[in-house]
Protein backbone atom coordinates (compact mmCIF):
# COMPACT_ATOMS: atom_id res chain seq x y z
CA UNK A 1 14.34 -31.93 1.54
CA UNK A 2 13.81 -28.05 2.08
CA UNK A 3 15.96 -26.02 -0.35
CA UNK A 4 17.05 -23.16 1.99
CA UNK A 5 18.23 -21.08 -0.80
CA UNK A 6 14.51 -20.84 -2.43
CA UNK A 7 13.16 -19.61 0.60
CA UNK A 8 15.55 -17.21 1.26
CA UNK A 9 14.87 -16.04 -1.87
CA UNK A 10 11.20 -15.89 -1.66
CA UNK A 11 11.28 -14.22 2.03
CA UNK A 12 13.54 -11.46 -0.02
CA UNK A 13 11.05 -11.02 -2.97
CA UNK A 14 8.11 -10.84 0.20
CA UNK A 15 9.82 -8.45 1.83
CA UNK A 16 10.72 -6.17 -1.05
CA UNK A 17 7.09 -6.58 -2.09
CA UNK A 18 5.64 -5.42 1.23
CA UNK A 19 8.05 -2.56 0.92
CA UNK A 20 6.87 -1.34 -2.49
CA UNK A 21 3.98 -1.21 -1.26
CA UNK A 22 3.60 0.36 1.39
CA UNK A 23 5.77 2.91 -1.28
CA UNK A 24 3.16 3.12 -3.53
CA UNK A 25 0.28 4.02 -0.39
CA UNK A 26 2.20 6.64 0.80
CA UNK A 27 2.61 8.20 -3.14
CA UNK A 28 -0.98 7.18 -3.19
CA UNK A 29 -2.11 9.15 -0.12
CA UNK A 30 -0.16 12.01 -1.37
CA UNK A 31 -1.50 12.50 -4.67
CA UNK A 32 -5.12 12.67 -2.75
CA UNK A 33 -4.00 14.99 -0.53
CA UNK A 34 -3.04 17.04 -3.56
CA UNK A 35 -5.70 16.53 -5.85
CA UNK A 36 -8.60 17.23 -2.95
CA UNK A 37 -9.29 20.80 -2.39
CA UNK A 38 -8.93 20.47 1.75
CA UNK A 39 -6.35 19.43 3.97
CA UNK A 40 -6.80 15.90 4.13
CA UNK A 41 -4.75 14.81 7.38
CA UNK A 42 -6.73 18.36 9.17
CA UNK A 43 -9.89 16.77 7.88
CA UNK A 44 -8.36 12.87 9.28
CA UNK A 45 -7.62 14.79 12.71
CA UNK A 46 -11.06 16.40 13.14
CA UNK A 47 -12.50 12.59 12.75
CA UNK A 48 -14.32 13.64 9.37
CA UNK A 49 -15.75 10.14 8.83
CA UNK A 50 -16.60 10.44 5.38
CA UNK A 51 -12.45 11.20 4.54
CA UNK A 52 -11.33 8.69 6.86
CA UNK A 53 -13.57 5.89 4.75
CA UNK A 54 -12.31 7.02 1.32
CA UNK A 55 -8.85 7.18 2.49
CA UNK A 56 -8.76 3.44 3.62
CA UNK A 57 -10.22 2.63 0.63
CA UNK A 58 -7.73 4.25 -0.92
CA UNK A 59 -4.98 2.12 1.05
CA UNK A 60 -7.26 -0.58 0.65
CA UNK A 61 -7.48 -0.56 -2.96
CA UNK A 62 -3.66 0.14 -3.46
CA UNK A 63 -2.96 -2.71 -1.72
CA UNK A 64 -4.81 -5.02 -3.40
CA UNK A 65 -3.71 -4.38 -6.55
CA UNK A 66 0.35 -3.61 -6.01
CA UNK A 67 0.01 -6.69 -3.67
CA UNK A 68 -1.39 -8.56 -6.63
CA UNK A 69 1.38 -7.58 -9.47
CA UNK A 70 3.92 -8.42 -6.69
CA UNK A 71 2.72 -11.66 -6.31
CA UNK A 72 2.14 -12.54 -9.85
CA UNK A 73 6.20 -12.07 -10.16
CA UNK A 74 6.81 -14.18 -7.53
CA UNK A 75 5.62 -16.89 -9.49
């Protein structure tokens, strides 16, 4: 029998997961816009390719890793 409650429950923890996430890209993104020396959403705009790639990986590796300790506690 499906426990409604549990999945409610999980779908809550999911959803507060995918929030603090995307949380912690945007305070990621901001401290590299900081800490570079040019204007990294100028540099995004002129279609510097170079930026655009280490920015991703940026969001990329972020991701990975909050989604990870997010879904370690869901367990």
């Amino acid at each position: 029998m499906i426990d409604l409650p549990i999945i409610i429950m999980n779908f809550a923890y999911a959803t507060a997961g995918v929030i603090l996430t995307l949380f912690f890209m945007a305070v990621g993104y901001w401290i590299f816009d900081k800490i570079t020396p040019f204007d990294t959403s100028e540099q995004l705009a002129d279609k510097n390719v170079a930026v655009g790639i280490v920015v991703g990986s940026i969001f990329l590796g972020l991701g990975i890793a909050v989604g990870l300790v997010i879904g370690m506690g869901l367990n």
